[in-house]
N, C-alpha and C. Protein backbone atom coordinates (compact mmCIF):
# COMPACT_ATOMS: atom_id res chain seq x y z
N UNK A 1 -46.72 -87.00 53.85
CA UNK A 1 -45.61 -86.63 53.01
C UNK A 1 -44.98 -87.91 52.43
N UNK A 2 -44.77 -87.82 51.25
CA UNK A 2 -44.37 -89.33 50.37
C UNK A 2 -43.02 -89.70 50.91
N UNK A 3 -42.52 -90.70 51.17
CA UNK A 3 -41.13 -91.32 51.29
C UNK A 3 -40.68 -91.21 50.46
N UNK A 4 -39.23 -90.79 50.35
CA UNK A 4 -37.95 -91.18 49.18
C UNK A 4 -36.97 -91.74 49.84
N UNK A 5 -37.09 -92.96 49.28
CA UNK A 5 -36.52 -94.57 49.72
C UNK A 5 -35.48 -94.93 48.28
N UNK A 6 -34.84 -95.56 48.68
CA UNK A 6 -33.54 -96.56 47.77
C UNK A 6 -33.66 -97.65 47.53
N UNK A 7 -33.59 -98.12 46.52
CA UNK A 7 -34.08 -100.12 46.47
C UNK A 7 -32.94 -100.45 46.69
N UNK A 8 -32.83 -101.62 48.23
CA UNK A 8 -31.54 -102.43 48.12
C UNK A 8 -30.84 -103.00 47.14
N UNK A 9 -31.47 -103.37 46.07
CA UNK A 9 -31.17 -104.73 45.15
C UNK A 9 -30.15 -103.38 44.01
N UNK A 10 -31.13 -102.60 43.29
CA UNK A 10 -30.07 -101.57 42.49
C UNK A 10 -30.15 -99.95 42.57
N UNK A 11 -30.32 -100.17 43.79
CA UNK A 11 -30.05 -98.25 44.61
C UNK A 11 -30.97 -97.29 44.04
N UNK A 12 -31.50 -97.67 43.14
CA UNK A 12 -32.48 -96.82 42.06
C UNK A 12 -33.91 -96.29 43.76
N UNK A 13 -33.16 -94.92 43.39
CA UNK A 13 -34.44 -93.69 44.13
C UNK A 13 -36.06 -93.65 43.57
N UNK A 14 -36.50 -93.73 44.78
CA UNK A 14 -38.42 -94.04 44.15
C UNK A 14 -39.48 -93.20 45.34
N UNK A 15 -40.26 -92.67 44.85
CA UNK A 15 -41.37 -92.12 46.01
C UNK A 15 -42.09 -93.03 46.13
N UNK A 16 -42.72 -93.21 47.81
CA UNK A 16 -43.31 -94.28 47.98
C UNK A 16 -44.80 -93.70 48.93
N UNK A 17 -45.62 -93.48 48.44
CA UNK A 17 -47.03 -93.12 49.59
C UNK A 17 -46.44 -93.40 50.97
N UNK A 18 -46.97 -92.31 52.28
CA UNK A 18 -46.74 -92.90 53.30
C UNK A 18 -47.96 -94.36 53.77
N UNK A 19 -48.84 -94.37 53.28
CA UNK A 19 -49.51 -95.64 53.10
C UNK A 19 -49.10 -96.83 52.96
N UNK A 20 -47.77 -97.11 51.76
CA UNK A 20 -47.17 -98.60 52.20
C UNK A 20 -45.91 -98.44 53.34
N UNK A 21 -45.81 -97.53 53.61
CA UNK A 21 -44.54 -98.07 54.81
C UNK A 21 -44.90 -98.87 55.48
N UNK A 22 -43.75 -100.34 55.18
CA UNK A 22 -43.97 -101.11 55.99
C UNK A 22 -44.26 -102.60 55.36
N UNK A 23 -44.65 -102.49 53.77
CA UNK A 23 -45.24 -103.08 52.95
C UNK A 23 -44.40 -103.61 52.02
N UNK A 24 -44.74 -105.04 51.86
CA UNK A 24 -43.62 -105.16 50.19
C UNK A 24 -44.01 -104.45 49.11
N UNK A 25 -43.32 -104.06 48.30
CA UNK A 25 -43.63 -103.42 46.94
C UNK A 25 -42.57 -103.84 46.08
N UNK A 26 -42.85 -104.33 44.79
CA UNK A 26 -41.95 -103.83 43.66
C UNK A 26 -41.41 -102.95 43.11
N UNK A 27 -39.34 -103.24 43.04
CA UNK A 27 -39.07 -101.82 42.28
C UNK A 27 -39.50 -101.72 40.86
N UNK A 28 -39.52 -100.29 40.51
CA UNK A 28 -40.06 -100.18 39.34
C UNK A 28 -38.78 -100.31 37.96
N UNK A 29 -37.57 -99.69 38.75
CA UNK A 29 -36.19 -100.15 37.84
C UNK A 29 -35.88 -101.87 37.70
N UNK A 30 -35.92 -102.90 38.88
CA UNK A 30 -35.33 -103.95 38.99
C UNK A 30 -36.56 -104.95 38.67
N UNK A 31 -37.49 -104.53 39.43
CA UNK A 31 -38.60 -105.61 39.77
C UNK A 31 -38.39 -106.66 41.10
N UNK A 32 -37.71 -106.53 41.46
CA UNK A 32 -37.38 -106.73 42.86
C UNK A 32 -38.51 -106.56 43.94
N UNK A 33 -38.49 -107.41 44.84
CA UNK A 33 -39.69 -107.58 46.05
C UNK A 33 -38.94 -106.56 47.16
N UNK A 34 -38.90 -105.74 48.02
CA UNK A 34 -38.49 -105.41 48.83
C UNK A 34 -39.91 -104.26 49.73
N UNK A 35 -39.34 -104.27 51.02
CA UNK A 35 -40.45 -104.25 52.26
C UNK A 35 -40.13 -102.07 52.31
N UNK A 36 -40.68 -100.95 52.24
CA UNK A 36 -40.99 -99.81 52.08
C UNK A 36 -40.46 -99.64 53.63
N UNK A 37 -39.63 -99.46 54.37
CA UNK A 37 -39.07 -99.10 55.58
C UNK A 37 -40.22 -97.90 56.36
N UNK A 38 -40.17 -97.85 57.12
CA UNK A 38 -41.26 -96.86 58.27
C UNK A 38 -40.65 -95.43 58.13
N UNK A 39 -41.36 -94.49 58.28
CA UNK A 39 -40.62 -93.23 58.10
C UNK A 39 -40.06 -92.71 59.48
N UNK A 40 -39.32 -92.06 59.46
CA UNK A 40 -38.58 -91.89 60.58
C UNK A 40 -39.07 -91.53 61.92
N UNK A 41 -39.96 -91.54 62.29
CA UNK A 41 -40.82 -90.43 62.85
C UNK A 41 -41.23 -91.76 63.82
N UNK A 42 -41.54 -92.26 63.14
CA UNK A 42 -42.26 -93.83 63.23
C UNK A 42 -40.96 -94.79 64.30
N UNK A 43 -40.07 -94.74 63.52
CA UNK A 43 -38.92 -95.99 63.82
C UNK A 43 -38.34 -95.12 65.08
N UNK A 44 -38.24 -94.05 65.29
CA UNK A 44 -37.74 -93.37 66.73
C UNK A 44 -38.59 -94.08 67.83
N UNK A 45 -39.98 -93.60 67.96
CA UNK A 45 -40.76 -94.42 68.91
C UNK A 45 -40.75 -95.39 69.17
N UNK A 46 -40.39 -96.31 67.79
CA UNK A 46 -40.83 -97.80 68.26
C UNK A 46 -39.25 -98.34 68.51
N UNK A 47 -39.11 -99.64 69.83
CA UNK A 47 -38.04 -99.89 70.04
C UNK A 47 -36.85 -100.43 68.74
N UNK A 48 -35.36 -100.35 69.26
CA UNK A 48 -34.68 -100.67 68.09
C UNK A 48 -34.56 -101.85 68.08
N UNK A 49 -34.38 -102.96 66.63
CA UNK A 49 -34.74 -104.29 66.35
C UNK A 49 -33.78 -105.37 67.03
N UNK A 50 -33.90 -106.10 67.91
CA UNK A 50 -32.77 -106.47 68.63
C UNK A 50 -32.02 -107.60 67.54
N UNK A 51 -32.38 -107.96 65.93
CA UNK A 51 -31.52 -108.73 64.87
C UNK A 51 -30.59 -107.75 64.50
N UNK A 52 -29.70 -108.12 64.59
CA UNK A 52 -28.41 -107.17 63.65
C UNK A 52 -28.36 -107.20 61.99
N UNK A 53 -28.24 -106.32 61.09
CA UNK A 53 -28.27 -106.30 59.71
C UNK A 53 -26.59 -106.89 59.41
N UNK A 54 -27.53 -107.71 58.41
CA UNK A 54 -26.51 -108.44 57.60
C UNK A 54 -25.37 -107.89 57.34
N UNK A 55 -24.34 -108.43 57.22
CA UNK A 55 -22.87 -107.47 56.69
C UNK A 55 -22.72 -108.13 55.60
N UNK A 56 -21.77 -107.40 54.56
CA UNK A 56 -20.79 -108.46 53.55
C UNK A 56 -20.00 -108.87 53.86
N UNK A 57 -19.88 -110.16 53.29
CA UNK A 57 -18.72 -110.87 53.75
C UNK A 57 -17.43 -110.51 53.41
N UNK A 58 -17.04 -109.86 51.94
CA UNK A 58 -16.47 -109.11 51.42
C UNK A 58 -16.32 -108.15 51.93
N UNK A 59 -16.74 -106.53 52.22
CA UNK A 59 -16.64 -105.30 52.51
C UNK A 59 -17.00 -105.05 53.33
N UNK A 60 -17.61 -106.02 54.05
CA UNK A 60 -18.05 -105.51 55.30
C UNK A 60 -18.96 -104.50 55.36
N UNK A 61 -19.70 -104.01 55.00
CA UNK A 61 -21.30 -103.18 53.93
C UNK A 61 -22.16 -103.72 54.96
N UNK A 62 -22.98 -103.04 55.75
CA UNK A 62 -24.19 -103.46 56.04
C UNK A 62 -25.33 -102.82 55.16
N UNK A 63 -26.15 -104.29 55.41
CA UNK A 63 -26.88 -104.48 54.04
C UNK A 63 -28.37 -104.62 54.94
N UNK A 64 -29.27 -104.30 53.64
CA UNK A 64 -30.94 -104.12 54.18
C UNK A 64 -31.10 -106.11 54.55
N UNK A 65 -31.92 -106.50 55.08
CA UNK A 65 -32.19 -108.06 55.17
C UNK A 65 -32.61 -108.39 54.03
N UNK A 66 -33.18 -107.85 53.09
CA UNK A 66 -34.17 -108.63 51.37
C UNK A 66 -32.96 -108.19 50.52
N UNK A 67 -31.47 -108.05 50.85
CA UNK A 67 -30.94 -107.94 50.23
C UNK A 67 -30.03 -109.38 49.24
N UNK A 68 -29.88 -109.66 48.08
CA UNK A 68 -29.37 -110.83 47.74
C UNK A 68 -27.78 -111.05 47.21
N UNK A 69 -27.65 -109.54 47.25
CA UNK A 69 -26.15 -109.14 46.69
C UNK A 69 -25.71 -107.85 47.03
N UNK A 70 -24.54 -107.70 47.76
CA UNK A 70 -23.71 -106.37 47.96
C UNK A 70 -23.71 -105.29 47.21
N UNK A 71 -24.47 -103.74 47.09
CA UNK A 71 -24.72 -103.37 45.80
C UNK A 71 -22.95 -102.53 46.10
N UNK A 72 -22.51 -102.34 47.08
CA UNK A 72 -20.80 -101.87 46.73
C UNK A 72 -20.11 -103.24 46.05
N UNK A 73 -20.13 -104.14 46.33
CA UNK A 73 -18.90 -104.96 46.13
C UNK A 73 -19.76 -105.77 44.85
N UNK A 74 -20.17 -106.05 44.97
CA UNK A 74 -21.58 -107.31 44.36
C UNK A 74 -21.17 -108.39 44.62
N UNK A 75 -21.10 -109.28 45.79
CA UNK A 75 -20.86 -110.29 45.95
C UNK A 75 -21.96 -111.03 46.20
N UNK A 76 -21.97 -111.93 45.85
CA UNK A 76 -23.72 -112.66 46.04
C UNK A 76 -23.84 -113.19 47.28
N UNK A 77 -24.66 -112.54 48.40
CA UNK A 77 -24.48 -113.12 49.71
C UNK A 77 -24.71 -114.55 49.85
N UNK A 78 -25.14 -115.26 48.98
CA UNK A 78 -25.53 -116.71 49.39
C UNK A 78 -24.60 -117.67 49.25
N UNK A 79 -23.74 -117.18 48.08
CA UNK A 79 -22.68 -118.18 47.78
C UNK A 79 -21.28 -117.53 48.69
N UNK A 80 -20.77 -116.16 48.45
CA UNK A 80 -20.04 -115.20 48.62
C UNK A 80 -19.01 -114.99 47.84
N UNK A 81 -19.50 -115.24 46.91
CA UNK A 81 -18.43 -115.30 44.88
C UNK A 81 -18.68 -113.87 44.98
N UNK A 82 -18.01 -113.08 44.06
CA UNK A 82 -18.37 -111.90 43.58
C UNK A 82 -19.59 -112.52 42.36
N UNK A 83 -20.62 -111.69 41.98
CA UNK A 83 -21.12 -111.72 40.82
C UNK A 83 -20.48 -111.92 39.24
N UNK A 84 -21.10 -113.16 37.99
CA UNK A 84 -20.03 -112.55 36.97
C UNK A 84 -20.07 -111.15 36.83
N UNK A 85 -18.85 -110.73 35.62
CA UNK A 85 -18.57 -109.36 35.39
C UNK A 85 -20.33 -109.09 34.41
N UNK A 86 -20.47 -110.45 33.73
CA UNK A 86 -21.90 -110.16 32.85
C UNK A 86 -22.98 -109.39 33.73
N UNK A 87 -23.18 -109.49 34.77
CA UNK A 87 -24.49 -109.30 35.89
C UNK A 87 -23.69 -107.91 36.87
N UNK A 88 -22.54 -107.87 36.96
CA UNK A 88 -21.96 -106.62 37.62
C UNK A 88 -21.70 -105.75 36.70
N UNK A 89 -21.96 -105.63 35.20
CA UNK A 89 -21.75 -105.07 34.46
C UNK A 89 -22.85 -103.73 34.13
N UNK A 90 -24.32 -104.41 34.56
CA UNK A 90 -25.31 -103.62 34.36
C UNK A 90 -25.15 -102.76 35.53
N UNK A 91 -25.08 -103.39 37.02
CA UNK A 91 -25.27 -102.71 37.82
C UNK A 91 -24.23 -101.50 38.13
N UNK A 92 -23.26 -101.35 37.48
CA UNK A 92 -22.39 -100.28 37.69
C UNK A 92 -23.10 -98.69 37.44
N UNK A 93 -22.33 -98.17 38.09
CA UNK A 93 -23.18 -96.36 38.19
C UNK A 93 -21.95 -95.84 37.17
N UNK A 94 -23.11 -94.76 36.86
CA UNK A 94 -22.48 -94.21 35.37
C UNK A 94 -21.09 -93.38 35.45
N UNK A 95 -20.36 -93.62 37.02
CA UNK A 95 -19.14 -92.86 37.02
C UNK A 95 -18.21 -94.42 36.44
N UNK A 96 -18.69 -95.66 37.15
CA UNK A 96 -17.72 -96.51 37.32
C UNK A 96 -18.27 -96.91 35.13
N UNK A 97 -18.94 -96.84 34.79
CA UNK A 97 -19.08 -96.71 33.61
C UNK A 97 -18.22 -96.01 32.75
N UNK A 98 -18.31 -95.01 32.96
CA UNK A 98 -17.37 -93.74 32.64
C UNK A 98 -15.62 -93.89 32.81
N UNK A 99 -15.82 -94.78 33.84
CA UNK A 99 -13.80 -95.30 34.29
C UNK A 99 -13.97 -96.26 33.44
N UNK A 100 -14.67 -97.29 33.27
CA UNK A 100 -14.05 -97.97 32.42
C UNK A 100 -14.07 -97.89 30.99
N UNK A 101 -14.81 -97.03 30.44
CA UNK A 101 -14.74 -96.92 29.20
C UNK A 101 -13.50 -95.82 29.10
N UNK A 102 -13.19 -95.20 29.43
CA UNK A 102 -12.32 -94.39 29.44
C UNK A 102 -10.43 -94.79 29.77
N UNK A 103 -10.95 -96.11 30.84
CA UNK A 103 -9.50 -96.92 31.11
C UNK A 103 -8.89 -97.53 29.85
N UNK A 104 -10.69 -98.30 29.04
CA UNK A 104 -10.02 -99.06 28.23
C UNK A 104 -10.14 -98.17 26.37
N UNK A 105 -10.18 -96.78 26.40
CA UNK A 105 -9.35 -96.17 25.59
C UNK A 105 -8.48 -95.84 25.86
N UNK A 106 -7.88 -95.80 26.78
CA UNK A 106 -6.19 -95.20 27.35
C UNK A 106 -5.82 -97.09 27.01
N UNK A 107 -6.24 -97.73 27.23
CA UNK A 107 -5.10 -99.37 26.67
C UNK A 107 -5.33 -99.09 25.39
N UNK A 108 -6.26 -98.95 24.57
CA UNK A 108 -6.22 -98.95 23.18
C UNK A 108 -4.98 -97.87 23.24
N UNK A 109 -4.84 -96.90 23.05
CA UNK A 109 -3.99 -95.54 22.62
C UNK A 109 -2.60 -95.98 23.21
N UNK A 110 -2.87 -96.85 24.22
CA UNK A 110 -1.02 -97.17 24.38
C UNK A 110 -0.68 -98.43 23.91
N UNK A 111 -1.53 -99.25 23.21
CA UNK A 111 -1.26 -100.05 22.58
C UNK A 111 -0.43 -99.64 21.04
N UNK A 112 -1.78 -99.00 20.55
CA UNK A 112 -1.47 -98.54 19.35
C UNK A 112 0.28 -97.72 19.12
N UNK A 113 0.30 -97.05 20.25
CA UNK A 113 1.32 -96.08 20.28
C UNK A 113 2.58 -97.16 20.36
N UNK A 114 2.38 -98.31 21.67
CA UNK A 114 3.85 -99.13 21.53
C UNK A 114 4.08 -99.87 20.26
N UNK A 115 2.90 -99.91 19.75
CA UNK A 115 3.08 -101.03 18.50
C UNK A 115 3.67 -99.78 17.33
N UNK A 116 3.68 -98.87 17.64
CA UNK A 116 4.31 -97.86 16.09
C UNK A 116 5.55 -97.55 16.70
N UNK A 117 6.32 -97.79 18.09
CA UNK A 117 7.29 -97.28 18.76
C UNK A 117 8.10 -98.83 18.05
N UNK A 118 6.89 -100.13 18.17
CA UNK A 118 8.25 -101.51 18.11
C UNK A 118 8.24 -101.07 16.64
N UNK A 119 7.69 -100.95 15.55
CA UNK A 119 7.82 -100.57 14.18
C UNK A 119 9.12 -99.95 13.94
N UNK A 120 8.76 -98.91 14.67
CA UNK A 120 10.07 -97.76 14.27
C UNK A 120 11.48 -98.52 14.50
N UNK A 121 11.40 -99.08 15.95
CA UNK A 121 12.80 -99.66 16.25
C UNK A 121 12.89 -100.79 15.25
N UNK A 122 12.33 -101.83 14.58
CA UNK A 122 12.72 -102.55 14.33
C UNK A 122 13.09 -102.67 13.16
N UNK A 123 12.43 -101.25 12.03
CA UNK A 123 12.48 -101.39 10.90
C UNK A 123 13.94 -101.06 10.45
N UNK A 124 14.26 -101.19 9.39
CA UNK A 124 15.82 -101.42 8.84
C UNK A 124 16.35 -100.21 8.99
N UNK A 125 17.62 -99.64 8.65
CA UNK A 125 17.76 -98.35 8.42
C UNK A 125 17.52 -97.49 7.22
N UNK A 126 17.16 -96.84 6.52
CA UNK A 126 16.96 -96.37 5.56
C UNK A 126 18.84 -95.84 4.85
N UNK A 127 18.85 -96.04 3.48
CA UNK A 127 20.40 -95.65 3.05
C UNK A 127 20.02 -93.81 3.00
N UNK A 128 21.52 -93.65 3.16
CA UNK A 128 21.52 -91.92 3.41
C UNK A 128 21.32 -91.54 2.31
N UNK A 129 20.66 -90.40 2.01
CA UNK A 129 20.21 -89.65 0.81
C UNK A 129 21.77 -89.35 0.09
N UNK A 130 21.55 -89.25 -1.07
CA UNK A 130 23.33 -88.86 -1.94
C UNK A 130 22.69 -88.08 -2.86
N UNK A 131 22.76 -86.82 -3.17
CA UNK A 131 22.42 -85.80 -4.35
C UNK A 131 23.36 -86.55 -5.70
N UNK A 132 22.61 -86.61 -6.89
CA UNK A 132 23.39 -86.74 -8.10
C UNK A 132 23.66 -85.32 -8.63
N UNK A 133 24.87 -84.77 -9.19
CA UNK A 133 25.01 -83.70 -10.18
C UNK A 133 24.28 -84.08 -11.08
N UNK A 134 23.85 -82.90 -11.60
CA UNK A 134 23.11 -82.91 -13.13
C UNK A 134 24.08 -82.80 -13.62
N UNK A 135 23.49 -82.99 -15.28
CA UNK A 135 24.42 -83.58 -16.27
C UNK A 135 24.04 -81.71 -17.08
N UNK A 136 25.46 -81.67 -17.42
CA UNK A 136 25.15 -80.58 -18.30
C UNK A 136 24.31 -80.58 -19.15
N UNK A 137 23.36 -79.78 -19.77
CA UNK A 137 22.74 -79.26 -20.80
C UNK A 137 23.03 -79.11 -22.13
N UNK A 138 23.59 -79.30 -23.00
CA UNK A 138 23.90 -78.67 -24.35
C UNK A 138 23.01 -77.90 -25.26
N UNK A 139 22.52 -77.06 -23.97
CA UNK A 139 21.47 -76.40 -25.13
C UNK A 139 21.39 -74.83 -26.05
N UNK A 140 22.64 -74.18 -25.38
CA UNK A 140 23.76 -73.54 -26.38
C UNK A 140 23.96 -74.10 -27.69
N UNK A 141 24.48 -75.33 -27.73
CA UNK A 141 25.03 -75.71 -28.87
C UNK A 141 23.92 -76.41 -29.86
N UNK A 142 22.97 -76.62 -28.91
CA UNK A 142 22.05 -77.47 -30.19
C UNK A 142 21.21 -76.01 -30.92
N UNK A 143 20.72 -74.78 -30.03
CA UNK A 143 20.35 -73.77 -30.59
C UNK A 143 21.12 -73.28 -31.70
N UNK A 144 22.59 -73.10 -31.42
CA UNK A 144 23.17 -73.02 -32.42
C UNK A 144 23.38 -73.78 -33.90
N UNK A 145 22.97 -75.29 -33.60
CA UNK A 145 23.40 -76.05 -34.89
C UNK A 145 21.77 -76.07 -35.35
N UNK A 146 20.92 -75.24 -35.02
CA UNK A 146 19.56 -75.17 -35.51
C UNK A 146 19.61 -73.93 -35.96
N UNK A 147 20.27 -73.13 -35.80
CA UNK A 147 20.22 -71.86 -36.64
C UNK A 147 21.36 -71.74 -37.38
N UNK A 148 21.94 -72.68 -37.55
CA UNK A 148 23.41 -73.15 -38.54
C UNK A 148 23.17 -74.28 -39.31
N UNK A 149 21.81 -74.94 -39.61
CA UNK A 149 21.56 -75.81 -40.66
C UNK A 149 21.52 -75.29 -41.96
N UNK A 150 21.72 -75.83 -42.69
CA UNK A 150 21.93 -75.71 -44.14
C UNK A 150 20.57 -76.48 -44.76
N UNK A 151 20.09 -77.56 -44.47
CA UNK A 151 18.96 -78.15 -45.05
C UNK A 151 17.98 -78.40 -43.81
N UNK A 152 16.67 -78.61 -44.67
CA UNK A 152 15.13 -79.18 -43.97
C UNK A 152 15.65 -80.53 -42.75
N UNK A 153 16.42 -81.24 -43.34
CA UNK A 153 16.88 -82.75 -42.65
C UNK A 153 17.88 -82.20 -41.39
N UNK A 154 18.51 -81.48 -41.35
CA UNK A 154 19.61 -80.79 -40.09
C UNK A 154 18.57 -80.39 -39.53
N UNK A 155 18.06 -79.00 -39.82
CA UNK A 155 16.73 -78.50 -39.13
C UNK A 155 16.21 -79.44 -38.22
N UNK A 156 15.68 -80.15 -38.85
CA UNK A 156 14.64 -81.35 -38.11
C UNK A 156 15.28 -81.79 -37.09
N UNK A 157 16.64 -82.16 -37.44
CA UNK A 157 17.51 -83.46 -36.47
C UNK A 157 17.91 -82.40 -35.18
N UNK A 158 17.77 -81.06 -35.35
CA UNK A 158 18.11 -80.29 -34.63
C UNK A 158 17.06 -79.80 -33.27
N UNK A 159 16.12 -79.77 -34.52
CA UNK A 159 14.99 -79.30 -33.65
C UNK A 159 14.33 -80.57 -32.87
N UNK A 160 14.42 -81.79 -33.02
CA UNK A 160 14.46 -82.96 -32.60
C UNK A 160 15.13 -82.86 -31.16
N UNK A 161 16.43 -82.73 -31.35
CA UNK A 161 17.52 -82.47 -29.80
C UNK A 161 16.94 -81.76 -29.34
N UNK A 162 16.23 -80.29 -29.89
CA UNK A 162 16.12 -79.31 -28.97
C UNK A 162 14.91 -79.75 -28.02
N UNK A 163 13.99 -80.55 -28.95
CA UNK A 163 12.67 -80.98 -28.16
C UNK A 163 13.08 -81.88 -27.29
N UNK A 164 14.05 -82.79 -27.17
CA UNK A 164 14.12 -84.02 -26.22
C UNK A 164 14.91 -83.45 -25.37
N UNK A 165 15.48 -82.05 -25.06
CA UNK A 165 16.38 -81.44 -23.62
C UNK A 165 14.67 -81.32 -22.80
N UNK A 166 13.54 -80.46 -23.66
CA UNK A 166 12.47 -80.55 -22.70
C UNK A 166 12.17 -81.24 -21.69
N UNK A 167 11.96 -82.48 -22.63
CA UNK A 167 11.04 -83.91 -21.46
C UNK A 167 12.41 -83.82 -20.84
C-alpha cells in the first residue's frame, strides 16, 4: 500500500511506493532531498531512536532532522533569523495568503476613507445659499405696445423686447 507522506521543507503531500521507505527521494513541489520515513507498521517493531528531533528555536516545533527551516515559524535553523519576508512569502498556505491580501485591502479602504474624512474637515466652509427674487417680467406691457404700434419700426422694436424676455 503506497505511503502518503509530507515534505518537511514545504508540507506539500506526495505518494511514495512502499519500496523507498527509508530512502532519499526528491520532492516533486520543492526539489528538496529528504529520507521517505518507514511505514508504521515497520517503526512499531523496531526500537524507538534514542536522538531526540530537533526543536525550533523560535516555536518550539519539532522538526523532521533534513529539515533546514521551521515550516510554522520559518526561521532558518542554522542561523535562527526568521527567513526574509521574500522566501517566507512563497511558502505561505493559501489561508495565510488570503489574510494578507485581504488585511492589506482593509489598509487601502481605511486609508482612502481617512484621507476623504481629513478633506472634508479641512476644506473651507462653503457661503450659505441666498435665493435672488426675480425681477418682474413686463410682458403684459410689451404685448400690449406690439399690438398698439402704429408703424413697421414700433412693431419691430416691440417684437424685439418681446423676443429678448425669451432668452
Amino acid at each position: 500500500m503506497p505511503l502518503r507522506i509530507r515534505c518537511p521543507h514545504c508540507r506539500y503531500v506526495l505518494v511514495a511506493p512502499d519500496e523507498d521507505a527509508g530512502e532519499p527521494r526528491p520532492c516533486p513541489a520543492c526539489g528538496q532531498m529528504f529520507s521517505v520515513p518507514l511505514p508504521r507498521a515497520a517503526t512499531e517493531l523496531s526500537p524507538q531512536p534514542l536522538t531526540a528531533l530537533p526543536h525550533c528555536p523560535r516555536c518550539a516545533t519539532e522538526l523532521p532532522v533534513t529539515a533546514e527551516h521551521c515550516y510554522r515559524c520559518h526561521t532558518d535553523l542554522k542561523t535562527g533569523q526568521r527567513l526574509p519576508w521574500r522566501q517566507r512569502l512563497p511558502l505561505l498556505s493559501w489561508r495565510g495568503r488570503l489574510l494578507l491580501g485581504l488585511s492589506g485591502a482593509v489598509l487601502i479602504v481605511v486609508t482612502l476613507a481617512g484621507v476623504q474624512i481629513y478633506r472634508t474637515w479641512t476644506q473651507p466652509a462653503r457661503p450659505t445659499f441666498t435665493p435672488v427674487t426675480p425681477k418682474p417680467i413686463p410682458g403684459a406691457q410689451l404685448v400690449s405696445r406690439l399690438l398698439n404700434a402704429r408703424d413697421a419700426a414700433e412693431r419691430k422694436e416691440a417684437l424685439d423686447a418681446l423676443l429678448g424676455i425669451e432668452q
